[in-house]
N, C-alpha and C. Protein backbone atom coordinates (compact mmCIF):
# COMPACT_ATOMS: atom_id res chain seq x y z
N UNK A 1 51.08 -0.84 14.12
CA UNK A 1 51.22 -1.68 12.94
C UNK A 1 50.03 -2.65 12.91
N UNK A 2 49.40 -2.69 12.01
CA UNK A 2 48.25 -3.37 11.86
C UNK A 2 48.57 -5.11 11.75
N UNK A 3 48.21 -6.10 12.44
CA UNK A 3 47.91 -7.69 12.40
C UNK A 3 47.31 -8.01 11.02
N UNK A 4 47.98 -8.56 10.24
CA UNK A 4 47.16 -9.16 9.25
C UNK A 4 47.08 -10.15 9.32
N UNK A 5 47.37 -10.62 10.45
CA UNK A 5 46.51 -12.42 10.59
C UNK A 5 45.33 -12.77 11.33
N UNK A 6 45.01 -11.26 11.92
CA UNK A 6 43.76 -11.50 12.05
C UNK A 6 42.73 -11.55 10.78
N UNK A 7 43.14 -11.39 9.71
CA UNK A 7 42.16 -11.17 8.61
C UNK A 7 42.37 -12.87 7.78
N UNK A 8 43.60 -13.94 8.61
CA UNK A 8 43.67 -14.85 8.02
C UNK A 8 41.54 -15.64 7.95
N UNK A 9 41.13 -16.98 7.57
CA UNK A 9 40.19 -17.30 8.03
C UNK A 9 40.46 -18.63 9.25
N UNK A 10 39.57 -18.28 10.06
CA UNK A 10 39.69 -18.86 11.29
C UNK A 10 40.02 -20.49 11.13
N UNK A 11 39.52 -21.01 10.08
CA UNK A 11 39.93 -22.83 10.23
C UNK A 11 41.74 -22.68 9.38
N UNK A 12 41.91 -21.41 9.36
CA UNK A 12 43.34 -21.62 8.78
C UNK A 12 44.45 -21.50 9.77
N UNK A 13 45.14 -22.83 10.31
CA UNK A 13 46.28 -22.85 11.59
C UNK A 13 47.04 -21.93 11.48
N UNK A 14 47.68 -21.31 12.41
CA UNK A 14 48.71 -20.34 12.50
C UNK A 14 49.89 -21.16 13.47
N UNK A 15 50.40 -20.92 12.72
CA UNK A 15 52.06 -21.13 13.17
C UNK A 15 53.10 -20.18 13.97
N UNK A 16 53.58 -20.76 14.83
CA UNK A 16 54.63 -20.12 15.67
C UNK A 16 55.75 -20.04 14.83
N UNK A 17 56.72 -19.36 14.71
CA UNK A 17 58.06 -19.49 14.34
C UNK A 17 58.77 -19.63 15.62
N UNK A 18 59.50 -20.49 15.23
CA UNK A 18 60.70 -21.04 16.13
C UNK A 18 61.71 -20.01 15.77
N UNK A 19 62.74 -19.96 14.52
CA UNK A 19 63.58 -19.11 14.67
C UNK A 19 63.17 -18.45 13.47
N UNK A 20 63.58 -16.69 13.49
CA UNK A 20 63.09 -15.80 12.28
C UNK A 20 63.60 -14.56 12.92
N UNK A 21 62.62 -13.53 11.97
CA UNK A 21 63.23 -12.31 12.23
C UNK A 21 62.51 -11.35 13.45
N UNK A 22 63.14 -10.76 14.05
CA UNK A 22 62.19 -10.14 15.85
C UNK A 22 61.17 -10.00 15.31
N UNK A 23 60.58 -9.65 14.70
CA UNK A 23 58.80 -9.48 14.37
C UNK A 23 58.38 -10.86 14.37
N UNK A 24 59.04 -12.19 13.69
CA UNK A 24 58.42 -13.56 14.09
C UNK A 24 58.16 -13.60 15.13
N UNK A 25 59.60 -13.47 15.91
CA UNK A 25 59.68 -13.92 17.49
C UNK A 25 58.54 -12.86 18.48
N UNK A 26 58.20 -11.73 17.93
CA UNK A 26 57.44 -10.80 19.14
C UNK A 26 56.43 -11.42 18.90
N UNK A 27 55.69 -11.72 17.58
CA UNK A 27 54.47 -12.17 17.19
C UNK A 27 54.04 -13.57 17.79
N UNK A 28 55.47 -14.12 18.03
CA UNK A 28 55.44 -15.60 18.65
C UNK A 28 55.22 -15.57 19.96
N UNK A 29 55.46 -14.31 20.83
CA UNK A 29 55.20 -14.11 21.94
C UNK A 29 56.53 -14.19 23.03
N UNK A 30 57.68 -14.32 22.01
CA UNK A 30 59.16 -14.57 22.50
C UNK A 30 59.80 -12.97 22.70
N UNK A 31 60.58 -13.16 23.94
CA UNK A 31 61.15 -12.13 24.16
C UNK A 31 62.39 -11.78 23.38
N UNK A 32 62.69 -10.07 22.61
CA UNK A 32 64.05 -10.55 21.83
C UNK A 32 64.89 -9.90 23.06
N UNK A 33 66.04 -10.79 22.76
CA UNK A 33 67.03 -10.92 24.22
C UNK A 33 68.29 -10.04 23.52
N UNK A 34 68.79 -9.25 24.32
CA UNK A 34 70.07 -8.06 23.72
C UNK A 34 71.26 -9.25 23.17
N UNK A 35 72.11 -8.98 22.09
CA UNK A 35 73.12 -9.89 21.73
C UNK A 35 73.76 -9.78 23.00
N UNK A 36 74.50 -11.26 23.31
CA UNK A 36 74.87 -11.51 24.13
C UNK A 36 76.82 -11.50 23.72
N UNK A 37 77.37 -11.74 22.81
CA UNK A 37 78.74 -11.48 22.53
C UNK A 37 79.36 -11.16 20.76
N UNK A 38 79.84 -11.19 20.04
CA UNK A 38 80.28 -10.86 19.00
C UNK A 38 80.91 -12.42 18.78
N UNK A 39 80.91 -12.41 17.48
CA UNK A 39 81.36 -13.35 16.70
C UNK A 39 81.74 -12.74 15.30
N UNK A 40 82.35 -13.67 14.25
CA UNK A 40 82.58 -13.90 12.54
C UNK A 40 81.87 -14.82 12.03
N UNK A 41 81.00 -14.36 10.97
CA UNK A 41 80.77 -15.17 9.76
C UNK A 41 81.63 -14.92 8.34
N UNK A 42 82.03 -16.05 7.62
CA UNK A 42 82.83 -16.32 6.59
C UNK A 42 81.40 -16.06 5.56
N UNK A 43 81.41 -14.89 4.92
CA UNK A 43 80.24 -14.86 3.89
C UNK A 43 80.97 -14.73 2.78
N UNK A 44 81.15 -15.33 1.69
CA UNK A 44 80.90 -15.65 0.30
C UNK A 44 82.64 -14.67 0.40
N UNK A 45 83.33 -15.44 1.49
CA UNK A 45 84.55 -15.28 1.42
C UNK A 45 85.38 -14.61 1.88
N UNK A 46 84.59 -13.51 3.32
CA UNK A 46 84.78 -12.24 3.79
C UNK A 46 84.58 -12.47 5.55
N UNK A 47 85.26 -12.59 5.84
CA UNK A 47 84.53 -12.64 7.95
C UNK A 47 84.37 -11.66 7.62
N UNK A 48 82.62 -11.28 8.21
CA UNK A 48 82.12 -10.81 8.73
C UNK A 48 81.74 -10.68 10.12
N UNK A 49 82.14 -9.41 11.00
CA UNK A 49 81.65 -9.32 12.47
C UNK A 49 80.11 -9.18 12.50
N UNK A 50 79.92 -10.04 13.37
CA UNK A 50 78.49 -9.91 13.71
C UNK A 50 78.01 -10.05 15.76
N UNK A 51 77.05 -9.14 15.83
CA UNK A 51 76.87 -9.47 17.20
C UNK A 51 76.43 -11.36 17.25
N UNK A 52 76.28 -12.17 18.23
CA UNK A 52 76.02 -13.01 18.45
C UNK A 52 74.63 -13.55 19.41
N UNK A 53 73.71 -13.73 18.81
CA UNK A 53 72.47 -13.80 19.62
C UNK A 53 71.60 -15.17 19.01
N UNK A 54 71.30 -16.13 20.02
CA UNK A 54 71.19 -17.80 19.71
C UNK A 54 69.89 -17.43 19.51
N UNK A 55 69.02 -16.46 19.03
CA UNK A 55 67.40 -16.17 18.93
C UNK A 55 67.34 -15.91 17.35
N UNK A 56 68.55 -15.47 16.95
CA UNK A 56 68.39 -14.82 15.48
C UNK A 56 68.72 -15.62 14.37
N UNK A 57 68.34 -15.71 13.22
CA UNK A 57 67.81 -16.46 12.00
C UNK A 57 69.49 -16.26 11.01
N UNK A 58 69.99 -17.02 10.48
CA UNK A 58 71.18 -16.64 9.69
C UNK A 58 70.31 -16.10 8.45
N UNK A 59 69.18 -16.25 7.99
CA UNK A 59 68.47 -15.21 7.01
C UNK A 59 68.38 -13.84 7.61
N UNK A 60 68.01 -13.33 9.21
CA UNK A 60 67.87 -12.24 9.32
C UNK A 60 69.02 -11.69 9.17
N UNK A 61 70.11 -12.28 9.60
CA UNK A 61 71.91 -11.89 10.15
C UNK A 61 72.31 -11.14 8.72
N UNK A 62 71.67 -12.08 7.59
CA UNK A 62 72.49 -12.20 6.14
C UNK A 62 71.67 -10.63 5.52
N UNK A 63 70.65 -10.46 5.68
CA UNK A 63 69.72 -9.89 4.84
C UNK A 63 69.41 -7.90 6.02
N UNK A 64 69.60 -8.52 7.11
CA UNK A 64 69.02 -7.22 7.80
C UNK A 64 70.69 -6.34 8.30
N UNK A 65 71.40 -7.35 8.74
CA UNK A 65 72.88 -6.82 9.15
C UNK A 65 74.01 -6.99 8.14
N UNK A 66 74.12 -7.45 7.23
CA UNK A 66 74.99 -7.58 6.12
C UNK A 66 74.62 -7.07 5.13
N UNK A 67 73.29 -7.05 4.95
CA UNK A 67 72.44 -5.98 3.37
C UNK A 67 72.90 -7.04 2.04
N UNK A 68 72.68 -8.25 2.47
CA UNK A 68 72.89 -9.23 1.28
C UNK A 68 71.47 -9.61 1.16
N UNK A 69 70.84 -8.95 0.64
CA UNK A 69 69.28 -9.20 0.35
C UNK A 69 68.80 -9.80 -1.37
N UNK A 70 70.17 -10.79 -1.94
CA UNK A 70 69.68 -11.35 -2.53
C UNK A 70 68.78 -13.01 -1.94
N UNK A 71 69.44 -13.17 -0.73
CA UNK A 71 68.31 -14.76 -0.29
C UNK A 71 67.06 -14.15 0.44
N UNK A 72 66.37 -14.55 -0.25
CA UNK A 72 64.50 -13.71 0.30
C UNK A 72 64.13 -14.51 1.01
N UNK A 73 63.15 -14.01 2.16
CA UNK A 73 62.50 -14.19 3.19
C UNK A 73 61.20 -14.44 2.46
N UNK A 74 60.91 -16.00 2.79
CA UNK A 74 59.52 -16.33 1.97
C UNK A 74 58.58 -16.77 2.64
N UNK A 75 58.42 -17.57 3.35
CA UNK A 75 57.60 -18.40 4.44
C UNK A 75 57.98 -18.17 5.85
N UNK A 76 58.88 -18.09 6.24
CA UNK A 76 59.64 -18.40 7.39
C UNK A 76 59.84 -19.49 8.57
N UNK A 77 59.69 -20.24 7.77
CA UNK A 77 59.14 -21.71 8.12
C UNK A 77 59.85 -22.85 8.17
N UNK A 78 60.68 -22.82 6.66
CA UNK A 78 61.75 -23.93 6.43
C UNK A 78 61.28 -24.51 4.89
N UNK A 79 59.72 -24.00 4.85
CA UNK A 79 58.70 -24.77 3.52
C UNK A 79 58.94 -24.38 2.25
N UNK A 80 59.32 -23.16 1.81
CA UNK A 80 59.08 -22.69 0.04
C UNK A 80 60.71 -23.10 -0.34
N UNK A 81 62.04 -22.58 0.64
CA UNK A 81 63.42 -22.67 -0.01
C UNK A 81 63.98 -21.59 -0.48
N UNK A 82 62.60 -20.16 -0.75
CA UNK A 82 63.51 -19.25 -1.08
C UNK A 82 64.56 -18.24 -0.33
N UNK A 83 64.97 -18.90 0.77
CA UNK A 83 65.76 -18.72 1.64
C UNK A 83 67.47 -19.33 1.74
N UNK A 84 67.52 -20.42 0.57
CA UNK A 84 68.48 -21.43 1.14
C UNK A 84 69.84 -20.42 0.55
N UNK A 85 70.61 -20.39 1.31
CA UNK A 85 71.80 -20.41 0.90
C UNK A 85 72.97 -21.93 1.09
N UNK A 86 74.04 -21.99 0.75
CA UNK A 86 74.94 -22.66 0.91
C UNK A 86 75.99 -22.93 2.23
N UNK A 87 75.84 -23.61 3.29
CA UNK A 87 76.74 -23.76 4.02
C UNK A 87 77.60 -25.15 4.18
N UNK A 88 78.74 -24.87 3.93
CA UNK A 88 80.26 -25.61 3.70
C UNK A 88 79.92 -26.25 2.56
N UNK A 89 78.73 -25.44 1.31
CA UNK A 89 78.64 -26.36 0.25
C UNK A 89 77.30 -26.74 -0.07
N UNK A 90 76.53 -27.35 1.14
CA UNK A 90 75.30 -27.97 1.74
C UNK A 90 74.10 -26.91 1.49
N UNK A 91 73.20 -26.95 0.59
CA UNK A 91 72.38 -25.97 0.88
C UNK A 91 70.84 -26.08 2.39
N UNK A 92 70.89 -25.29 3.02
CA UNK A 92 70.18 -25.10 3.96
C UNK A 92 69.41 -23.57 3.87
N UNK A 93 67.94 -23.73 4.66
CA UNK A 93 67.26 -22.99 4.97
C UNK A 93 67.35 -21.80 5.74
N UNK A 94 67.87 -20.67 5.49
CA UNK A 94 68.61 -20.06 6.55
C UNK A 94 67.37 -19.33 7.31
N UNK A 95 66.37 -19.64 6.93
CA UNK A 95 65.32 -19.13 7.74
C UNK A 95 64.82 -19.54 9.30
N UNK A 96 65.63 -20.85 9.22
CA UNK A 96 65.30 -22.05 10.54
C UNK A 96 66.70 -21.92 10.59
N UNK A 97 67.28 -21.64 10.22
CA UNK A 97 68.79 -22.06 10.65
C UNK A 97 69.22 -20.91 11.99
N UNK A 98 69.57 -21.12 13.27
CA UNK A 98 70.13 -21.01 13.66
C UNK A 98 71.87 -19.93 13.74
N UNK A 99 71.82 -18.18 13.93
CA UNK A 99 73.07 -17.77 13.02
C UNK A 99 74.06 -18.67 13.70
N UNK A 100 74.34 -19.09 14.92
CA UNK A 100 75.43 -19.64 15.97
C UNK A 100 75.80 -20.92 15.23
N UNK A 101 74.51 -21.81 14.54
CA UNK A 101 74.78 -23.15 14.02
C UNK A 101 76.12 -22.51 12.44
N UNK A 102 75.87 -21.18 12.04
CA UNK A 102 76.59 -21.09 11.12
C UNK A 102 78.44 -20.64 11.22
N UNK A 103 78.81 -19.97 12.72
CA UNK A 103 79.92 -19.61 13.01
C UNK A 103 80.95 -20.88 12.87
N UNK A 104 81.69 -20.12 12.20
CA UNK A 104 82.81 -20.98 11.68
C UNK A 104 82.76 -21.92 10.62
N UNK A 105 81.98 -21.90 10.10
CA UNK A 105 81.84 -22.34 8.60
C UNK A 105 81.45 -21.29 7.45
N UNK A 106 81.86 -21.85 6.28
CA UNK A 106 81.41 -21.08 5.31
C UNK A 106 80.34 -20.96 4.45
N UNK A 107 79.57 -20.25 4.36
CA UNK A 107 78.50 -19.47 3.61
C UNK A 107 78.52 -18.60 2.40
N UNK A 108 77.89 -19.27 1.72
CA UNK A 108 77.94 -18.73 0.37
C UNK A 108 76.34 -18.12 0.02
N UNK A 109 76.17 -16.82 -0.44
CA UNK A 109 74.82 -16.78 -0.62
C UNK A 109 74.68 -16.95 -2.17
N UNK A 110 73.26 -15.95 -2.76
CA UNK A 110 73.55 -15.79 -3.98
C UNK A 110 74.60 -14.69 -4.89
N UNK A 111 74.76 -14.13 -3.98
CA UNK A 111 75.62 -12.86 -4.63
C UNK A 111 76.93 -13.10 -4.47
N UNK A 112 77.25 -15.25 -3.91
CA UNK A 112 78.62 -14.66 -3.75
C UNK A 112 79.28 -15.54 -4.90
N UNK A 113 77.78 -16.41 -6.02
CA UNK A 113 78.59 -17.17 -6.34
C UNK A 113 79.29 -16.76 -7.91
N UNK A 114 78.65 -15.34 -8.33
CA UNK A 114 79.37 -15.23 -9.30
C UNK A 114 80.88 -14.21 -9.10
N UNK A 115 81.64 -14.41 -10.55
CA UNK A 115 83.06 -14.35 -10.36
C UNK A 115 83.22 -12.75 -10.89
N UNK A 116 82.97 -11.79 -10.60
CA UNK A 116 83.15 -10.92 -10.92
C UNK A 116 82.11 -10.05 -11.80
N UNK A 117 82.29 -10.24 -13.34
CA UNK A 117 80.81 -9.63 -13.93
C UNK A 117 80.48 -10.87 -14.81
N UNK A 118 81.01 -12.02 -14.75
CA UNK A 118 80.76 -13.61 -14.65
C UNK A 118 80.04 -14.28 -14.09
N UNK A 119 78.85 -15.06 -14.56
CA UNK A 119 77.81 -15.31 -13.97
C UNK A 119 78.35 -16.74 -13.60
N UNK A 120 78.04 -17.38 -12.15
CA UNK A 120 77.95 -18.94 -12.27
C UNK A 120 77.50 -19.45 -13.37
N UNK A 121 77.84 -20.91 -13.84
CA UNK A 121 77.33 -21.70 -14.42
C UNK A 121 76.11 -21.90 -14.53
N UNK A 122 75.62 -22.02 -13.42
CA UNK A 122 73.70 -22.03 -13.11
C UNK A 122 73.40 -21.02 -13.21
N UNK A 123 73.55 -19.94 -12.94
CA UNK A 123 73.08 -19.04 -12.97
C UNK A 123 72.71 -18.55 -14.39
N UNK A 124 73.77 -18.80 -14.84
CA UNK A 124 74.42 -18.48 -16.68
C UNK A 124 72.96 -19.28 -17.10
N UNK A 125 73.00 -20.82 -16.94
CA UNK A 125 71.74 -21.76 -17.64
C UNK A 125 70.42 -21.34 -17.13
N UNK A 126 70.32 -20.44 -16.03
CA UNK A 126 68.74 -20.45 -15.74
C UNK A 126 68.39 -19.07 -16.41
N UNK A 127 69.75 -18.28 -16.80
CA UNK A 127 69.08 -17.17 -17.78
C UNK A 127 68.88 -17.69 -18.80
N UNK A 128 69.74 -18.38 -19.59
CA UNK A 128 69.80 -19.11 -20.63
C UNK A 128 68.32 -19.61 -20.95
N UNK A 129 67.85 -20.42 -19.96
CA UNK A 129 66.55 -21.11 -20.17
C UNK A 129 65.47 -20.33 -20.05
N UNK A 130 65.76 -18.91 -19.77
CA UNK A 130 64.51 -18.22 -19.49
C UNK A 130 63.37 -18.64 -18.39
N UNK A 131 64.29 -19.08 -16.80
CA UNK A 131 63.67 -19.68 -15.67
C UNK A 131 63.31 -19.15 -14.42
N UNK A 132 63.01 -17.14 -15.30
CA UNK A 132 62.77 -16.02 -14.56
C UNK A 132 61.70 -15.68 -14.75
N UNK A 133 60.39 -16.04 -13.86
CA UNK A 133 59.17 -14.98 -14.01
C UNK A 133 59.19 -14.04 -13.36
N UNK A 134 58.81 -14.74 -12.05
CA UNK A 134 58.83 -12.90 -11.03
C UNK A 134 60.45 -12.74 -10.21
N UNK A 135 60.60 -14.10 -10.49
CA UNK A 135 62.35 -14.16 -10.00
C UNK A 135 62.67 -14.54 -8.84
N UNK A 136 61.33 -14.15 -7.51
CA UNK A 136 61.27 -13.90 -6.46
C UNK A 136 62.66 -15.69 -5.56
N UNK A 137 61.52 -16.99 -6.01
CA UNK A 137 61.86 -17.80 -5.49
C UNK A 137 63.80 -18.09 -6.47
N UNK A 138 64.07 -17.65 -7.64
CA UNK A 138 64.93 -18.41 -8.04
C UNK A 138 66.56 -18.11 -6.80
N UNK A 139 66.83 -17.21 -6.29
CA UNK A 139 68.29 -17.50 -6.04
C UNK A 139 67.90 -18.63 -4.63
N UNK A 140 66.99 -19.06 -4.35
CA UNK A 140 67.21 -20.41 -3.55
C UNK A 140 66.78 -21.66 -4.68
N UNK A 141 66.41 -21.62 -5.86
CA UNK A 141 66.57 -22.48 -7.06
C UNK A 141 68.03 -22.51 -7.33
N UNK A 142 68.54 -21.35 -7.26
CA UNK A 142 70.10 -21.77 -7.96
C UNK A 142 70.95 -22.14 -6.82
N UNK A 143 70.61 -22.05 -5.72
CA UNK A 143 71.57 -22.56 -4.27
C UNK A 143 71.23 -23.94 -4.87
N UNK A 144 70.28 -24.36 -4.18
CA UNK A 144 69.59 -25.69 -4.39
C UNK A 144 70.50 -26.45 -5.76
N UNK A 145 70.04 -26.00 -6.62
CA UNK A 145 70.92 -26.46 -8.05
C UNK A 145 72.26 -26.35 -7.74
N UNK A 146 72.82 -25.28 -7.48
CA UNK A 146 74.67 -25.36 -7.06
C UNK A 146 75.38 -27.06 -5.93
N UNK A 147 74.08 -26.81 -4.94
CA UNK A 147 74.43 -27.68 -4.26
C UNK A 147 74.31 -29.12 -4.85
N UNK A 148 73.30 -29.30 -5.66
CA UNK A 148 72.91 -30.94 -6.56
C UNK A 148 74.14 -30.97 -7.24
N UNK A 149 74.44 -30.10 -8.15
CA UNK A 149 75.65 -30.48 -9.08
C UNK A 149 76.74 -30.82 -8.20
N UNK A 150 77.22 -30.05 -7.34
CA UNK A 150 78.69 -30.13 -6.54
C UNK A 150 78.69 -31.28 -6.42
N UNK A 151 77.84 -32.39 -5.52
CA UNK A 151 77.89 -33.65 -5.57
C UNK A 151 77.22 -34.70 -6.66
N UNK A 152 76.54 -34.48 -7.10
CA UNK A 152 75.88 -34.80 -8.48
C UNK A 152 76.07 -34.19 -10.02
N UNK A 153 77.27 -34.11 -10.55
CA UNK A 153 77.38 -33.10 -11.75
C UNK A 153 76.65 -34.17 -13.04
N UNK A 154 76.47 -34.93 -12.97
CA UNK A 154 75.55 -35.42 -13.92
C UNK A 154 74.20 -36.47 -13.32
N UNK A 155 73.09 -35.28 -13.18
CA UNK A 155 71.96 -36.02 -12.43
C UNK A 155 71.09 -36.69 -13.54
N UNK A 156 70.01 -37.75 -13.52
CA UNK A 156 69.07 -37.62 -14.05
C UNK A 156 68.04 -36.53 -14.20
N UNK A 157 67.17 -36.65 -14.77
CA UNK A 157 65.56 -35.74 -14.50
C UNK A 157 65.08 -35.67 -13.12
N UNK A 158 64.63 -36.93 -12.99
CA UNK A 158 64.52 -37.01 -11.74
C UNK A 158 65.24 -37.18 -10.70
N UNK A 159 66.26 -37.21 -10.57
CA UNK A 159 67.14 -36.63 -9.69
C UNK A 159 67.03 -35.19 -9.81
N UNK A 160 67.43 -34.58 -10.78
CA UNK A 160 67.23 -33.04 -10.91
C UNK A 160 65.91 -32.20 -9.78
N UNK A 161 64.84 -33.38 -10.47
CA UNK A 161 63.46 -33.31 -9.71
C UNK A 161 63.23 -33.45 -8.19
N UNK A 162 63.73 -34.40 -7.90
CA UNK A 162 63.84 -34.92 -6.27
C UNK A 162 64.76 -33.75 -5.61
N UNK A 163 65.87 -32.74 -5.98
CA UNK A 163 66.59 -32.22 -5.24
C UNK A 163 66.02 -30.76 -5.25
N UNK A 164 65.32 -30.32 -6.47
CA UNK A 164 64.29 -29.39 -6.65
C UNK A 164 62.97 -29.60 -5.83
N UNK A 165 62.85 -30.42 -5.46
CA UNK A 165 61.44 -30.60 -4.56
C UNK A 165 61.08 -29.60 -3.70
N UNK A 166 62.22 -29.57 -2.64
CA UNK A 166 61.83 -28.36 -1.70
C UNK A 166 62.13 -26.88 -2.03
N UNK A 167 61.62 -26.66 -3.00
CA UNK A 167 61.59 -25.49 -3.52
C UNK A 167 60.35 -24.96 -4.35
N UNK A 168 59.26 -23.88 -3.70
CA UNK A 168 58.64 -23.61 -4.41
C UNK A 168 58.64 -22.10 -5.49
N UNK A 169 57.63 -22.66 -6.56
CA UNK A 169 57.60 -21.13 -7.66
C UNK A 169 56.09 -21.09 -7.69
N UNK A 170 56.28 -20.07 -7.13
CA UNK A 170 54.92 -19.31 -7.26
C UNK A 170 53.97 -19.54 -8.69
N UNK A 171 55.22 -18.94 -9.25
CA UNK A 171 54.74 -18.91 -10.52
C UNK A 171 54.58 -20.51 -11.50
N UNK A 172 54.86 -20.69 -10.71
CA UNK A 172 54.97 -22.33 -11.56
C UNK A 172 56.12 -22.56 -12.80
N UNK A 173 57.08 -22.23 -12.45
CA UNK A 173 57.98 -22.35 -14.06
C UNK A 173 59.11 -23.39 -13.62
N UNK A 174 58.28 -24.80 -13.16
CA UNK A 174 59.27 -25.55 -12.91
C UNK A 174 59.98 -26.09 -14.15
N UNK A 175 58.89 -26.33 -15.11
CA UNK A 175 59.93 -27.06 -16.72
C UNK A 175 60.89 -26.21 -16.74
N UNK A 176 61.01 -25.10 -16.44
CA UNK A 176 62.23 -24.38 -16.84
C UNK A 176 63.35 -24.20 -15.98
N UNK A 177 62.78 -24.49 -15.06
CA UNK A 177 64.26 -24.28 -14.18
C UNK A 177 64.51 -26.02 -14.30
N UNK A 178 63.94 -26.86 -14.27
CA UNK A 178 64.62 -28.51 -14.30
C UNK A 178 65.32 -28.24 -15.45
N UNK A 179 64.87 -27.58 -16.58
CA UNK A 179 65.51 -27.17 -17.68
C UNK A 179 66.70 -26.56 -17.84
N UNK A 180 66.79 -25.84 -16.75
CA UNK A 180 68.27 -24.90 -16.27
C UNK A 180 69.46 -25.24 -15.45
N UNK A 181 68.58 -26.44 -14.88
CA UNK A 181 69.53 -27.24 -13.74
C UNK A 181 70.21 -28.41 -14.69
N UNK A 182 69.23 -29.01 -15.56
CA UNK A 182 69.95 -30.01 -16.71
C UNK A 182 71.03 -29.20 -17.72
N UNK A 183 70.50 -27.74 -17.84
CA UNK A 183 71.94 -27.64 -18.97
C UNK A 183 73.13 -27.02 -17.99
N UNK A 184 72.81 -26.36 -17.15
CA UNK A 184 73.96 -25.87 -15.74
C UNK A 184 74.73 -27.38 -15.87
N UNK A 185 74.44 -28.51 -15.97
CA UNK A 185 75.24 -29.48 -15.54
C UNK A 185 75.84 -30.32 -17.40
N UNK A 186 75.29 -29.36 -18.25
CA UNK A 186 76.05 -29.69 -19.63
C UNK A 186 76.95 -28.81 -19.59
N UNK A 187 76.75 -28.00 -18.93
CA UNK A 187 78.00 -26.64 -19.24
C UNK A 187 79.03 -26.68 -18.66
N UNK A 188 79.17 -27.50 -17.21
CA UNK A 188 79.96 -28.17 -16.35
C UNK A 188 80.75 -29.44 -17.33
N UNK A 189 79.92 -30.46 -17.73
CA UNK A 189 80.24 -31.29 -18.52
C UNK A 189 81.14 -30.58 -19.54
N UNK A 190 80.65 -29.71 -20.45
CA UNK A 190 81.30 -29.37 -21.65
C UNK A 190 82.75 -28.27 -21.03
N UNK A 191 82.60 -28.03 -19.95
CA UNK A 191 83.73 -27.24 -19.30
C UNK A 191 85.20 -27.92 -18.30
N UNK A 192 85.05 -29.24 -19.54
CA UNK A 192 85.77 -29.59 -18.63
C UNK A 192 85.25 -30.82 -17.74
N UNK A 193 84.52 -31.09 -17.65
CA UNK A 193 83.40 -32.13 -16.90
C UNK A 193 83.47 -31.88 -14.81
N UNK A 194 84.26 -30.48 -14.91
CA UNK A 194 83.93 -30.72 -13.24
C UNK A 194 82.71 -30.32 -13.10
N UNK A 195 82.33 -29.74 -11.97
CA UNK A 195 80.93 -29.38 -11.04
C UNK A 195 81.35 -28.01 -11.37
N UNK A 196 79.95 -27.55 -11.69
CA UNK A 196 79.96 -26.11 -11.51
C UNK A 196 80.07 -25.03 -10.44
């Protein structure tokens, strides 16, 4: 398999990953260690058995052993967000996260938050707003957004803005998703005024 970081340019730092997927860790120079016991994860409402190994990424767990490959592997770092899913609510990086830090709590990804052929609320407003270019970064835009409203169902802009921060778009289509996260939280309002 060919290194493509040797083709990075030399004044550009390279980074270790701490936790990620065995190709981080071999590349990091870390040994991957055999799972050591079995455990359950509660995913988007389902224990799931999973082996148990304190080396592995709850993005790799979610995406390589569960085949829930809507939260994408973007940086692997903790930096872009298009990784975050929801745990006990809380959105986090599941790329740094730890799978062991996730046993026994619940996890919600993107695929778990709609209701059938019912789109979330956010989800519903970021089609609505047209806050899809390449798409890549949005289902850690709509974690991110799920999680602002739950405790914030009526933010400012900038609030909207500040909780969107750690999240990047490639493409740049932030007016539109602040745009999607402000009406996600009219639709909540007009539904009744809970959290979406």
């Amino acid at each position: 398999m060919p290194n493509y970081d040797d083709d990075l340019p030399v004044a550009m730092p390279r980074r270790k990953a701490v936790v990620g997927s065995p190709l981080d860790r071999r590349r990091a120079g870390a040994t991957v260690a055999p799972p050591s016991r079995r455990s359950q994860l509660r995913v988007n409402g389902i224990d799931r058995p999973i082996p148990l190994d304190r080396d592995r990424s709850l993005l790799y767990v979610l995406r390589e052993e569960l085949g829930l490959t809507g939260t994408k592997y973007g940086c692997g770092e903790g930096e872009c967000g298009a990784c975050k899913v929801l745990v006990d609510g809380v959105a986090v990086r599941s790329c740094i996260t730890p799978v062991a830090e996730a046993v026994g709590r619940s996890i919600t990804t993107i695929e778990g938050l709609a209701e059938g052929d019912r789109l979330h609320p956010v989800q519903q407003a970021f089609a609505d707003a047209g806050a899809f270019q390449c798409g890549y970064c949005i289902p850690g835009m709509v974690i991110a957004a799920v999680s602002l409203l739950a405790t914030n169902p009526h933010p400012t802009e900038e609030e909207v803005r500040t909780a969107m921060n750690g999240n990047v778009c490639r493409c740049c289509g932030y007016l539109r998703i602040i745009e999607a996260v402000e009406k996600a939280a009219l639709l909540s309002r007009g539904a009744g005024g809970g959290t979406p």
